[in-house]
PDB file of N, CA and C in Angstrom:
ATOM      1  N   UNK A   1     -37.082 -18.048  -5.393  1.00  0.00           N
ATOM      2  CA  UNK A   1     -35.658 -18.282  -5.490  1.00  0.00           C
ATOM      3  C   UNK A   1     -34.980 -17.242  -6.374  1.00  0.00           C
ATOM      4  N   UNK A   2     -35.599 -16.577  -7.478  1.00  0.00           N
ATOM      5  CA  UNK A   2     -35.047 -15.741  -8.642  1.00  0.00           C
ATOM      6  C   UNK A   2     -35.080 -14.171  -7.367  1.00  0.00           C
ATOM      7  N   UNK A   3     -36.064 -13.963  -6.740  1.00  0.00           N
ATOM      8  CA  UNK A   3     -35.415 -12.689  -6.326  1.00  0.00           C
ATOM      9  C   UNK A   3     -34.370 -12.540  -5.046  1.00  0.00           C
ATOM     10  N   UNK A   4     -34.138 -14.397  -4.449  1.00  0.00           N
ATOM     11  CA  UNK A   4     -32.901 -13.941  -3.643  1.00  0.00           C
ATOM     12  C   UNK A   4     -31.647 -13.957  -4.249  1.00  0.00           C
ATOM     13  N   UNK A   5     -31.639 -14.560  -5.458  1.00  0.00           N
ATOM     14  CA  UNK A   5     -30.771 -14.369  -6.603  1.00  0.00           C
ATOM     15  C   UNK A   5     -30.263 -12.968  -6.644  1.00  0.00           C
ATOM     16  N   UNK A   6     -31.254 -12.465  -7.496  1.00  0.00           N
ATOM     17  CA  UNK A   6     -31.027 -11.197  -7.657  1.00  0.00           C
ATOM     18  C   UNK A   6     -30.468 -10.374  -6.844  1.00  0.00           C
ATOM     19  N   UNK A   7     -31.037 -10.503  -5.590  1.00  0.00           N
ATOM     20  CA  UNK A   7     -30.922  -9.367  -4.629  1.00  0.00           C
ATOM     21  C   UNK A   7     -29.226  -9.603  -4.059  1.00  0.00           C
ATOM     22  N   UNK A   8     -29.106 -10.779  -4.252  1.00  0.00           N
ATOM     23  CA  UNK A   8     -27.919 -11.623  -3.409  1.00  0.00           C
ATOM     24  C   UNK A   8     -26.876 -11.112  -4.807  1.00  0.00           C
ATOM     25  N   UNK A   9     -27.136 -10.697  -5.875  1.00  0.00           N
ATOM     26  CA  UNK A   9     -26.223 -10.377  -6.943  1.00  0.00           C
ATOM     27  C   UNK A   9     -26.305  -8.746  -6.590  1.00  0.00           C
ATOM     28  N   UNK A  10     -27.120  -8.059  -6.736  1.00  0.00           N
ATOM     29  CA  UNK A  10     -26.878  -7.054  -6.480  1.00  0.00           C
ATOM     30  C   UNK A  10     -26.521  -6.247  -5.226  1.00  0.00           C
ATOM     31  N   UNK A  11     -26.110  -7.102  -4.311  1.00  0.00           N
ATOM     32  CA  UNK A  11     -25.589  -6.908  -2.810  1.00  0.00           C
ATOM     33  C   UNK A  11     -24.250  -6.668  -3.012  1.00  0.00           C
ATOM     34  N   UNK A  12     -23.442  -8.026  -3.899  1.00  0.00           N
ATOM     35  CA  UNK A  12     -22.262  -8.284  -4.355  1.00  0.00           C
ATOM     36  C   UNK A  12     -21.811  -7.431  -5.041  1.00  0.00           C
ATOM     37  N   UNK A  13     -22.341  -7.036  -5.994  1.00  0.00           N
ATOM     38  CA  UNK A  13     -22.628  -5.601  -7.097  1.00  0.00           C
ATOM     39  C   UNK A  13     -21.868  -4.423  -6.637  1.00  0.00           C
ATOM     40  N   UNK A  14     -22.923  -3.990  -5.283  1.00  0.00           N
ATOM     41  CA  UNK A  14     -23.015  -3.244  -4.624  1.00  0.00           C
ATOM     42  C   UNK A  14     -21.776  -2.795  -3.563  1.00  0.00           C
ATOM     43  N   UNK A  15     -21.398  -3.952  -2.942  1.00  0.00           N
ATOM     44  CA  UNK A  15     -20.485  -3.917  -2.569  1.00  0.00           C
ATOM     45  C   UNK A  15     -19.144  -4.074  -3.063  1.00  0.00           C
ATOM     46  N   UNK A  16     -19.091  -4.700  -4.301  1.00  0.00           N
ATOM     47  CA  UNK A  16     -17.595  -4.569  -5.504  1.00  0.00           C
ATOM     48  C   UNK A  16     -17.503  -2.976  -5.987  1.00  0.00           C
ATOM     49  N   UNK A  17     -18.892  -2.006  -5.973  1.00  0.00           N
ATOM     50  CA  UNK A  17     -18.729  -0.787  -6.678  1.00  0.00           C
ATOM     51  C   UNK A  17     -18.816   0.242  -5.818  1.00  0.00           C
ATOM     52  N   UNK A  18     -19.071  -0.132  -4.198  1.00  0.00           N
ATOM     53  CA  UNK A  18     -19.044   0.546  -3.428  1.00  0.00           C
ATOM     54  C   UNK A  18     -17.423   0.855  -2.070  1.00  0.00           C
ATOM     55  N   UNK A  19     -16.941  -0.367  -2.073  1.00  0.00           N
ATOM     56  CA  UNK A  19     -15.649  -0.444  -1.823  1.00  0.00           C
ATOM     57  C   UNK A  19     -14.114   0.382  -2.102  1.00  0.00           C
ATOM     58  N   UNK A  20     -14.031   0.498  -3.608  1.00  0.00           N
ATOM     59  CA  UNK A  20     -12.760   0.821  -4.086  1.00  0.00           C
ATOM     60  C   UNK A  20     -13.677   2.712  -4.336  1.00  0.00           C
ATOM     61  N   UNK A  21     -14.354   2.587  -4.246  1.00  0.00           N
ATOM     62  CA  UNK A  21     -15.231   3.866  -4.269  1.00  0.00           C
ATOM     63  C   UNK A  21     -14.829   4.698  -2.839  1.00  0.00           C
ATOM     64  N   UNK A  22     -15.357   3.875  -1.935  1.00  0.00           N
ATOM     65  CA  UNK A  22     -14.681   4.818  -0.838  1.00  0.00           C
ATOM     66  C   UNK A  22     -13.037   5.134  -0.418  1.00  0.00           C
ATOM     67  N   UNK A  23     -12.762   4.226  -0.627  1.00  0.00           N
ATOM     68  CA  UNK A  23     -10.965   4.124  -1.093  1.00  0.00           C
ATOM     69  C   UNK A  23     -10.956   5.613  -1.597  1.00  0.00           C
ATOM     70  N   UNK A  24     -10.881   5.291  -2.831  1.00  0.00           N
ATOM     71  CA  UNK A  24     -10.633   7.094  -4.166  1.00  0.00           C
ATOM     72  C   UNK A  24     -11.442   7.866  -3.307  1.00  0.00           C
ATOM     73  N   UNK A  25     -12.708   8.019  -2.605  1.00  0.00           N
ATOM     74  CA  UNK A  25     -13.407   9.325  -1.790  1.00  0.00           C
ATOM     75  C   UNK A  25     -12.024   9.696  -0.585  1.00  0.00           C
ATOM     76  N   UNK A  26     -12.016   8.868   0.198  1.00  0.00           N
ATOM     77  CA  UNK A  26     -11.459   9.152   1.310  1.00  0.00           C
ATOM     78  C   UNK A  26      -9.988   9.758   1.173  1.00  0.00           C
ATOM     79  N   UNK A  27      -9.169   8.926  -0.138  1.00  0.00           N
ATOM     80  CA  UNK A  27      -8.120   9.394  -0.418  1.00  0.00           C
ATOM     81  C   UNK A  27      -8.011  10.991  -1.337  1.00  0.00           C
ATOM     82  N   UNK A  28      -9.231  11.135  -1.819  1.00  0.00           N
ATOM     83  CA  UNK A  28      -9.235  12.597  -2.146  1.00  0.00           C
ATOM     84  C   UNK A  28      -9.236  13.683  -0.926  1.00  0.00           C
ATOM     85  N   UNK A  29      -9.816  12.825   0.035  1.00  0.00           N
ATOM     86  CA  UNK A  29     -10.234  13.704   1.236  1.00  0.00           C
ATOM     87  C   UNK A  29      -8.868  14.126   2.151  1.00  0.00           C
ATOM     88  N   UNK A  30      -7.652  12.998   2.033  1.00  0.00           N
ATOM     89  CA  UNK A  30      -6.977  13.171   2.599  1.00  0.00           C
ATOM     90  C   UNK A  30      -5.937  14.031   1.893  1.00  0.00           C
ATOM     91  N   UNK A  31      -6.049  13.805   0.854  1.00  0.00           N
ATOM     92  CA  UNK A  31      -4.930  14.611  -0.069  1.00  0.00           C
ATOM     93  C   UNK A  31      -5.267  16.285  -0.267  1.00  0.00           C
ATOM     94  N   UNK A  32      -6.796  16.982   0.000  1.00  0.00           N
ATOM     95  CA  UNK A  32      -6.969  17.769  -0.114  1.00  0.00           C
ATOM     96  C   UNK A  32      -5.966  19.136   0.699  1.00  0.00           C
ATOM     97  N   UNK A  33      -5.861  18.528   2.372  1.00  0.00           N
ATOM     98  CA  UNK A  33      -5.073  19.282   3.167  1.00  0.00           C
ATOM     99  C   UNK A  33      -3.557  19.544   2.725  1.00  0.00           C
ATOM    100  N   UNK A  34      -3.074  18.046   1.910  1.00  0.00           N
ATOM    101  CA  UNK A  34      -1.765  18.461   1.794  1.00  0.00           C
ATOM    102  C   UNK A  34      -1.207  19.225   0.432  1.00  0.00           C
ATOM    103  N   UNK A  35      -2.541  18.855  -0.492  1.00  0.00           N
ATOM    104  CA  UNK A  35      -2.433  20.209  -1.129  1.00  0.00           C
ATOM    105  C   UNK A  35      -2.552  21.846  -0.787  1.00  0.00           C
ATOM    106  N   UNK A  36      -3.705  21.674   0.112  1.00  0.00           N
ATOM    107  CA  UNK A  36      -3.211  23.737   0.416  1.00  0.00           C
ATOM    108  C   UNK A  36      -2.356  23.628   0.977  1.00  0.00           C
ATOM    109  N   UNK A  37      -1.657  22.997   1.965  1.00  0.00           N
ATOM    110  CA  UNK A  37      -0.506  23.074   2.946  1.00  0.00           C
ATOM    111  C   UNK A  37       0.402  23.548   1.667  1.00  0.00           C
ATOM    112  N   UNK A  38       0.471  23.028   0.491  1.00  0.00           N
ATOM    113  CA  UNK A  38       1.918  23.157  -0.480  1.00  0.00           C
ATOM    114  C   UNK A  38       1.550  24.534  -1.313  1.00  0.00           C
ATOM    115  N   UNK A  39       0.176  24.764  -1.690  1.00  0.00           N
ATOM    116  CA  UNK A  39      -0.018  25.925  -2.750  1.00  0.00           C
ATOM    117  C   UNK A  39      -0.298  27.030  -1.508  1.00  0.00           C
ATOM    118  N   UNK A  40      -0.803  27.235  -1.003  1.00  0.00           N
ATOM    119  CA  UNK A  40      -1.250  28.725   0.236  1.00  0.00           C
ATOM    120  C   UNK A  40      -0.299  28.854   1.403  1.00  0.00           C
ATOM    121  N   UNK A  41       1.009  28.683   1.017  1.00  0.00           N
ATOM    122  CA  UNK A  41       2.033  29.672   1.716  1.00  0.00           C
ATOM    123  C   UNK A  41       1.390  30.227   2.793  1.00  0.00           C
ATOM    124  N   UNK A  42       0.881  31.386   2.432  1.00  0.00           N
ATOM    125  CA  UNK A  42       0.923  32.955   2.960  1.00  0.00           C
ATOM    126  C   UNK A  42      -0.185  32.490   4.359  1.00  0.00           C
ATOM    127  N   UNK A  43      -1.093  31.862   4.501  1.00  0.00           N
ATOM    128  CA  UNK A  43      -2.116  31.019   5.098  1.00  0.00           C
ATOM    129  C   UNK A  43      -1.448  30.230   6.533  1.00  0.00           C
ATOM    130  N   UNK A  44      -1.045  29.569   5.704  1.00  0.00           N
ATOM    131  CA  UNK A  44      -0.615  28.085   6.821  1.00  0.00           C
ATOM    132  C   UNK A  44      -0.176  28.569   8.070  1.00  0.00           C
ATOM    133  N   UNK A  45      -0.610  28.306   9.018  1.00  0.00           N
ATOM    134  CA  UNK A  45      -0.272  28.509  10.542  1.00  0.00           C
ATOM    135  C   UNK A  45       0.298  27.366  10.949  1.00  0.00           C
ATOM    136  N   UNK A  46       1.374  27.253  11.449  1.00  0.00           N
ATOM    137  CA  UNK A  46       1.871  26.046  12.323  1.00  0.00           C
ATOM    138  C   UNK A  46       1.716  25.771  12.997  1.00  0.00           C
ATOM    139  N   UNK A  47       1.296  24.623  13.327  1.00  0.00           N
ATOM    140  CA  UNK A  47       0.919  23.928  14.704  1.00  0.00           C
ATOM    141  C   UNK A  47       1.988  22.864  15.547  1.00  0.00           C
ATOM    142  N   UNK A  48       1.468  22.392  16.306  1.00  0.00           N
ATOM    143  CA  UNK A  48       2.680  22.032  17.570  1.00  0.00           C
ATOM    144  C   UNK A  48       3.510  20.652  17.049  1.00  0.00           C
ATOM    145  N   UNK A  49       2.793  20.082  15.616  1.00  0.00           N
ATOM    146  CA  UNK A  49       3.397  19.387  14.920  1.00  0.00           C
ATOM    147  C   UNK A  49       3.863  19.583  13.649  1.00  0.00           C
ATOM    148  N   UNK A  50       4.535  20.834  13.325  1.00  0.00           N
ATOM    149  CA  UNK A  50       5.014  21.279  12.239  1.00  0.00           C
ATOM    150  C   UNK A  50       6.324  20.281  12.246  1.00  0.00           C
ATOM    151  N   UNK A  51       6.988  20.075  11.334  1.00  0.00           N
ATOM    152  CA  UNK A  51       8.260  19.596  11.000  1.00  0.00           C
ATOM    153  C   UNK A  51       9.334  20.571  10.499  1.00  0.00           C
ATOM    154  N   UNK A  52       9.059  21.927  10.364  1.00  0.00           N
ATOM    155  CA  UNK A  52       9.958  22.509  10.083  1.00  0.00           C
ATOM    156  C   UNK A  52      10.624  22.543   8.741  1.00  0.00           C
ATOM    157  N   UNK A  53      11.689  22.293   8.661  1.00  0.00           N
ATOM    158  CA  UNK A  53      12.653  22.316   7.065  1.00  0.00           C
ATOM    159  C   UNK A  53      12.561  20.902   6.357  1.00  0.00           C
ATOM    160  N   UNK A  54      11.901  20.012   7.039  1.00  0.00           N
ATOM    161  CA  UNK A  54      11.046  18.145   5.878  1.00  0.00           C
ATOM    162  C   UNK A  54       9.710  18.770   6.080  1.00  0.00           C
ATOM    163  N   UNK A  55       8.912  19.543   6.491  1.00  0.00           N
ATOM    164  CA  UNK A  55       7.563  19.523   6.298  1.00  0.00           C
ATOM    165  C   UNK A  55       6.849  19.631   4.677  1.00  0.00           C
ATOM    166  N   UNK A  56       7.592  20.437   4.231  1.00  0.00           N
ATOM    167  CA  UNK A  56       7.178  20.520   2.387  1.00  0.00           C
ATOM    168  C   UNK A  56       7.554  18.746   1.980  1.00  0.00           C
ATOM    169  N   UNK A  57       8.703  18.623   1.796  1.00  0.00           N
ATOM    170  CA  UNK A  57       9.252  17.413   1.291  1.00  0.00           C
ATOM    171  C   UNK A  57       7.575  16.115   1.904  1.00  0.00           C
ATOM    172  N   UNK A  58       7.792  16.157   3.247  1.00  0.00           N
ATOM    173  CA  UNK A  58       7.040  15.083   4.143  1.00  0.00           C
ATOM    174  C   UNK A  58       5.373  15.579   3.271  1.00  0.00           C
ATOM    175  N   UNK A  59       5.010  16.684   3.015  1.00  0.00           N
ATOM    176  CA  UNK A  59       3.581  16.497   2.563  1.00  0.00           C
ATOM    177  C   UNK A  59       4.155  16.244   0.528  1.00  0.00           C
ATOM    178  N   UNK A  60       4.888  16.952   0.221  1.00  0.00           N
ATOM    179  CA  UNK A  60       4.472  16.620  -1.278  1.00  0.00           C
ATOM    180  C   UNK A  60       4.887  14.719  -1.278  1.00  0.00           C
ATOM    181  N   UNK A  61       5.918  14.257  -0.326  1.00  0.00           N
ATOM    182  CA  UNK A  61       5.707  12.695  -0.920  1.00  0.00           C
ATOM    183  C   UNK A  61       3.951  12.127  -0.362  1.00  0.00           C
ATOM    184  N   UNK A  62       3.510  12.822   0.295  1.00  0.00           N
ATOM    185  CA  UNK A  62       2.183  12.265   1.085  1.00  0.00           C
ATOM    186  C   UNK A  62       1.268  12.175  -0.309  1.00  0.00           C
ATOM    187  N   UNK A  63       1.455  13.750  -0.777  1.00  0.00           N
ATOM    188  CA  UNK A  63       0.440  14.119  -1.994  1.00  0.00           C
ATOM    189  C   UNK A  63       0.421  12.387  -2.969  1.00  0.00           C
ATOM    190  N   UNK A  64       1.865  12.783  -3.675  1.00  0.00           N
ATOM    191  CA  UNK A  64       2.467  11.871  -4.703  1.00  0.00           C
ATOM    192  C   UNK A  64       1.838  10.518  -4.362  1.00  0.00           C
ATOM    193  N   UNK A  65       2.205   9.934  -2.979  1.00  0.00           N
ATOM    194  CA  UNK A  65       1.619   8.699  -2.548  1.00  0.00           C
ATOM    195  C   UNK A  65       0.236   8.384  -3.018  1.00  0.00           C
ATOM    196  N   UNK A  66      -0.665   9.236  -2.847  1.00  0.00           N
ATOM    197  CA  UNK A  66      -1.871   9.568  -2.528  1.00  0.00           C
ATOM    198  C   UNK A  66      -2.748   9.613  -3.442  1.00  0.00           C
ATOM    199  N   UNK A  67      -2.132  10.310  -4.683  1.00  0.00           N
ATOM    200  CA  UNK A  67      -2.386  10.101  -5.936  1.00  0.00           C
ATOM    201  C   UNK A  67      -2.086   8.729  -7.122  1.00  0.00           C
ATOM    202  N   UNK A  68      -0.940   8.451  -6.359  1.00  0.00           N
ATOM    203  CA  UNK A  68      -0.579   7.238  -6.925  1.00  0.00           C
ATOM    204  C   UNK A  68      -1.325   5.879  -6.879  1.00  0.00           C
ATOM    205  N   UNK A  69      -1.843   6.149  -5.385  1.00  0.00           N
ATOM    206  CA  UNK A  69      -2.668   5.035  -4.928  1.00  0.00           C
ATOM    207  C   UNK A  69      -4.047   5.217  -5.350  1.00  0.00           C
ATOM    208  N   UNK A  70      -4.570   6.559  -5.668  1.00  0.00           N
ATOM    209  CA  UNK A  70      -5.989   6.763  -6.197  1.00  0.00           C
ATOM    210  C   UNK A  70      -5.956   6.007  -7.669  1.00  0.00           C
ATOM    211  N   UNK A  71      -4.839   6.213  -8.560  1.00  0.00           N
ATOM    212  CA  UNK A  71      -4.640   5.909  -9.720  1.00  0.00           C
ATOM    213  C   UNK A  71      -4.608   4.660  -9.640  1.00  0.00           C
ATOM    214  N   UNK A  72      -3.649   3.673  -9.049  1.00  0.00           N
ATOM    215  CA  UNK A  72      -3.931   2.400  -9.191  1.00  0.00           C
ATOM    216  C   UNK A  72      -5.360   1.718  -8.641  1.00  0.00           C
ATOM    217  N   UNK A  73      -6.376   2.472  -7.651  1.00  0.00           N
ATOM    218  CA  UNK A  73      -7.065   1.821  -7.423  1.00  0.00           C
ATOM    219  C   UNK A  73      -8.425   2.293  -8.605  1.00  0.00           C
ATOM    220  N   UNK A  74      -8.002   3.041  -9.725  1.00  0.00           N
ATOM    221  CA  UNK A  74      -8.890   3.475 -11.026  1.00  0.00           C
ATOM    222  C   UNK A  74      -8.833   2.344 -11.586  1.00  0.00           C
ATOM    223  N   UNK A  75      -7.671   1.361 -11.587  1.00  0.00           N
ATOM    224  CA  UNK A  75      -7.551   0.667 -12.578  1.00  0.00           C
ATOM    225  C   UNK A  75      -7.822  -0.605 -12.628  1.00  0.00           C
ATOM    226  N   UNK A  76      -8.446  -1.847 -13.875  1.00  0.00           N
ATOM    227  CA  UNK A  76      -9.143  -2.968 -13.133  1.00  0.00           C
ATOM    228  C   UNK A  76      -8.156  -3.676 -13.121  1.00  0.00           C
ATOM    229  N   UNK A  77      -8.363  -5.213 -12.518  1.00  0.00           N
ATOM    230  CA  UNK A  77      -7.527  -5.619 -11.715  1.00  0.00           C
ATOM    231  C   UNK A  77      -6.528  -6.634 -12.870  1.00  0.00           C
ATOM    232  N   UNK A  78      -7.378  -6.769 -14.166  1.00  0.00           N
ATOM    233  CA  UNK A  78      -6.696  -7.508 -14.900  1.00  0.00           C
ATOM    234  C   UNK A  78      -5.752  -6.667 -15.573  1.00  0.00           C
ATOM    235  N   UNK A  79      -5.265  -7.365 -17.163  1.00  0.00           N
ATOM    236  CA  UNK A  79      -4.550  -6.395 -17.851  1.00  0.00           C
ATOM    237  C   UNK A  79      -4.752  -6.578 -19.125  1.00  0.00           C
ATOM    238  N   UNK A  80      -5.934  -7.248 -19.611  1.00  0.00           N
ATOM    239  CA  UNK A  80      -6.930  -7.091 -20.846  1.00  0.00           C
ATOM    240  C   UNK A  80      -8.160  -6.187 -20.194  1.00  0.00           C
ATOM    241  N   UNK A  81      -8.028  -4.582 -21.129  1.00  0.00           N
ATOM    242  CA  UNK A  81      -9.031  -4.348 -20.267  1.00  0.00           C
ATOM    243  C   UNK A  81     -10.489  -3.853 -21.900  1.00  0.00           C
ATOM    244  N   UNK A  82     -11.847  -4.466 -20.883  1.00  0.00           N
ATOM    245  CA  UNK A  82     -12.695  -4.542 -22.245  1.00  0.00           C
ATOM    246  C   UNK A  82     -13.530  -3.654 -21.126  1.00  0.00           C
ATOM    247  N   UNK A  83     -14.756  -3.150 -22.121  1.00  0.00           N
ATOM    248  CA  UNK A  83     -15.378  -2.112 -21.618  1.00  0.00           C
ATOM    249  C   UNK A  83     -16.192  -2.823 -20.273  1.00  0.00           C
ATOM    250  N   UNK A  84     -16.310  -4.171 -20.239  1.00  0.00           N
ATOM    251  CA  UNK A  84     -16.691  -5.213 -19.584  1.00  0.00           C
ATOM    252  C   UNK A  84     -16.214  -4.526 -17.789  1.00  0.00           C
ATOM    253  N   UNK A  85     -15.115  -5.100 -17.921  1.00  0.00           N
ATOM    254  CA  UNK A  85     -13.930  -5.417 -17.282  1.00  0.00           C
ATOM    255  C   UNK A  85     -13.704  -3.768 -16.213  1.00  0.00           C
ATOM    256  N   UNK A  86     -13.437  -2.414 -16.920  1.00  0.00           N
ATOM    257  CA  UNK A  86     -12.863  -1.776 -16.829  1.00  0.00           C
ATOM    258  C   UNK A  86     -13.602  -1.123 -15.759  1.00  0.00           C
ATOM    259  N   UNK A  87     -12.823  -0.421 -14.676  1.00  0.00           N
ATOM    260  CA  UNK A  87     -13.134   0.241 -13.666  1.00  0.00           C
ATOM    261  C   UNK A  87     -13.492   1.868 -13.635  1.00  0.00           C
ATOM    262  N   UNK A  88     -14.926   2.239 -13.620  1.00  0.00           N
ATOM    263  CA  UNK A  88     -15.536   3.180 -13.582  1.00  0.00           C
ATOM    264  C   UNK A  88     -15.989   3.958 -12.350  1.00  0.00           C
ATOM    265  N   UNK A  89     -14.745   3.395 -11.428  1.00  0.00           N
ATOM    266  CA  UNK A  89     -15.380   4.127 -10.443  1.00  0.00           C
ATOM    267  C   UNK A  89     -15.037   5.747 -10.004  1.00  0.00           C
ATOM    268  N   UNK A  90     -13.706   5.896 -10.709  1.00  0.00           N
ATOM    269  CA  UNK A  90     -13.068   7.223 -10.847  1.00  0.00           C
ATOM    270  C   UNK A  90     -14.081   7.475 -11.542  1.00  0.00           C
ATOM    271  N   UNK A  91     -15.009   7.627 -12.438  1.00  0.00           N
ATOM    272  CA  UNK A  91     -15.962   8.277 -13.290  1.00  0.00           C
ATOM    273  C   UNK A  91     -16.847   8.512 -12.455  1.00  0.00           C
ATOM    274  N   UNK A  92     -17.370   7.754 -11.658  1.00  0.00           N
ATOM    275  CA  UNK A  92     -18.593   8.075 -10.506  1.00  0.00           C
ATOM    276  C   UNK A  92     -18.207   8.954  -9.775  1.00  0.00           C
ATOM    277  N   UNK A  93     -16.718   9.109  -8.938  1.00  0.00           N
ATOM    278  CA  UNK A  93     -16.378   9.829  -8.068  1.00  0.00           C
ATOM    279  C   UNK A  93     -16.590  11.281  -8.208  1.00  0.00           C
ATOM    280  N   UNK A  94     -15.865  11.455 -10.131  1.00  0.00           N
ATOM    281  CA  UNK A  94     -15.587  12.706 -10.606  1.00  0.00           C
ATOM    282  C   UNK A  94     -16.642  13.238 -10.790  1.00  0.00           C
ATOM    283  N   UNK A  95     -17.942  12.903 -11.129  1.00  0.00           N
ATOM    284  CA  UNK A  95     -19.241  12.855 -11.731  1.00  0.00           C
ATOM    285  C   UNK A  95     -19.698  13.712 -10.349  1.00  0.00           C
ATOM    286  N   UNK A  96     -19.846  12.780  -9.135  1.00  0.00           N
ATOM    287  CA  UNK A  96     -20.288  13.294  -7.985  1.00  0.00           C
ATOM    288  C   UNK A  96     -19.551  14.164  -7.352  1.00  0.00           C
ATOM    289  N   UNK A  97     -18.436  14.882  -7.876  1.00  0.00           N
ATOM    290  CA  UNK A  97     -17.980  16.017  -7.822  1.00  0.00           C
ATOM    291  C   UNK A  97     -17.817  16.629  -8.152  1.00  0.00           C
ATOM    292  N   UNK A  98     -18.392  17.338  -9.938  1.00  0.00           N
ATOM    293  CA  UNK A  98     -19.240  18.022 -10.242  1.00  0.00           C
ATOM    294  C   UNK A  98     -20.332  18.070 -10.534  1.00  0.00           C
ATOM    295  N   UNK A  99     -21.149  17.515  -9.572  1.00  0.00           N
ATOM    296  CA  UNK A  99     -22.513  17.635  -9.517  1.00  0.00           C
ATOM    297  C   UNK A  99     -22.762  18.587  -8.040  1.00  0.00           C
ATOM    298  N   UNK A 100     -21.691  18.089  -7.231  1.00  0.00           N
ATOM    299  CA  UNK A 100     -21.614  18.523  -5.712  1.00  0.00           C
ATOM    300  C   UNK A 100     -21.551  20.078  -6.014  1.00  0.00           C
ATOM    301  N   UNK A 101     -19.994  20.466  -6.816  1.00  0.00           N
ATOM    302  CA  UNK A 101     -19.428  21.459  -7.020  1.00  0.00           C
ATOM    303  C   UNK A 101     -20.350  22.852  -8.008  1.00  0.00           C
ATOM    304  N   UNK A 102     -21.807  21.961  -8.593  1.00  0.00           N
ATOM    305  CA  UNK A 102     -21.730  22.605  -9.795  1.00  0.00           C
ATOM    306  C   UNK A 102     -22.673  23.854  -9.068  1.00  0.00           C
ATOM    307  N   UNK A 103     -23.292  23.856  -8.101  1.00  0.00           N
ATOM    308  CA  UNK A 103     -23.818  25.285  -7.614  1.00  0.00           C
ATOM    309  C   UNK A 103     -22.629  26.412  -7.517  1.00  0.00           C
ATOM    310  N   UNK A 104     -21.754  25.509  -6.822  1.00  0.00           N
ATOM    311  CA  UNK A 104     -20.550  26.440  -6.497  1.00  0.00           C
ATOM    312  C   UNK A 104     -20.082  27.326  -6.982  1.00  0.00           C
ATOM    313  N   UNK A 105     -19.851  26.742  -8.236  1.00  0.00           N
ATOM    314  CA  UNK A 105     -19.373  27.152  -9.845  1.00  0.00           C
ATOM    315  C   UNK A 105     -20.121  27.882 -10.579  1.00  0.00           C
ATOM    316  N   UNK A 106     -21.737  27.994 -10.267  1.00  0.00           N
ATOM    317  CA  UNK A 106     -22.248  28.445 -11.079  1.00  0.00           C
ATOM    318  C   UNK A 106     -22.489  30.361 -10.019  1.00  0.00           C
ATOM    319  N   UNK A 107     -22.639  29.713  -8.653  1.00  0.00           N
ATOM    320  CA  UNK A 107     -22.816  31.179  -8.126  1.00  0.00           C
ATOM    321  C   UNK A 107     -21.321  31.591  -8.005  1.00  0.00           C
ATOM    322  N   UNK A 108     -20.309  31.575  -8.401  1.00  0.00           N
ATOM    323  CA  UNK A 108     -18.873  32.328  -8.696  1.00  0.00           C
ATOM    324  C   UNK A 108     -19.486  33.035 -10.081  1.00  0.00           C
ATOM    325  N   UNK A 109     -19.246  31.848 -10.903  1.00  0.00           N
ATOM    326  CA  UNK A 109     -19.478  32.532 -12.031  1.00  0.00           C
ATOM    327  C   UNK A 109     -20.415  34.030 -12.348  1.00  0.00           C
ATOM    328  N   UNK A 110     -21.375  33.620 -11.956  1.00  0.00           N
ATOM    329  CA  UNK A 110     -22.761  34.747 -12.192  1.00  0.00           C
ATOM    330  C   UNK A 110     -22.231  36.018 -11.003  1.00  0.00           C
ATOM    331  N   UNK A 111     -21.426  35.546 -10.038  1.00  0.00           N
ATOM    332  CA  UNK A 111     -21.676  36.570  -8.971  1.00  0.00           C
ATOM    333  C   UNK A 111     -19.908  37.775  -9.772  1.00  0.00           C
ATOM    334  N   UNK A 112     -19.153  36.950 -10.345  1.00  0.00           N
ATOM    335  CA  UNK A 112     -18.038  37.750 -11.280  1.00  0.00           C
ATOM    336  C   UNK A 112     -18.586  38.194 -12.789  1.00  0.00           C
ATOM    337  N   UNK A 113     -19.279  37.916 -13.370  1.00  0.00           N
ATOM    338  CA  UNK A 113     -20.055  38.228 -14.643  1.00  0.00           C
ATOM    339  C   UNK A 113     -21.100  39.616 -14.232  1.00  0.00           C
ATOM    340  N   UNK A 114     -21.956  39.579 -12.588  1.00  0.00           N
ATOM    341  CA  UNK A 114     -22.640  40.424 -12.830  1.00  0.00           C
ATOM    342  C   UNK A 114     -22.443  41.903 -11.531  1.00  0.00           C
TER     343      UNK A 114
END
């Protein structure tokens, strides 16, 4: 009985820390495009769904949205927050994105240094 316990807790676990996790992944994923769309000008090719003179406006409120919603979903759900309580999943995310990133970073580095 103690290890369907367990297992049946750490399913729950699993799925409370795996949830709002993909949320913040996916929403980084989506926000990535409408950031170069706004910083790399010189780049951007238009396609057959450009918007023309709202296309800046239409992606920076996308960005703003996007971020806004990553931020509230950082945060736990109460409003006493104890180390208990508090939502670490932005820490996992960031973590696993410089861990992803850190070859990246390291062959820039060495390949401008040498």
């Amino acid at each position: 009985m103690g290890v369907f316990r367990s297992s049946f807790v750490g399913s729950l676990l699993l799925r409370a820390v795996s949830s709002p996790l993909n949320v913040i992944v996916s929403l980084l994923v989506m926000a990535l495009p409408d950031c170069l769309r706004l910083t790399a000008e010189s780049r951007f090719v238009p396609d057959p769904f450009y918007l023309g003179v709202i296309s800046k406006p239409t992606q920076a409120f996308a960005l703003m949205t996007q971020v806004h919603m990553i931020i509230m979903e950082a945060f736990p759900t109460s409003s006493a927050w104890t180390a208990a309580n508090f939502n670490y999943k932005w820490v996992v995310t960031l973590g696993t994105i410089m861990v992803d990133a850190s070859p990246v970073i390291a062959f820039t580095f060495l390949r401008a240094i040498c």
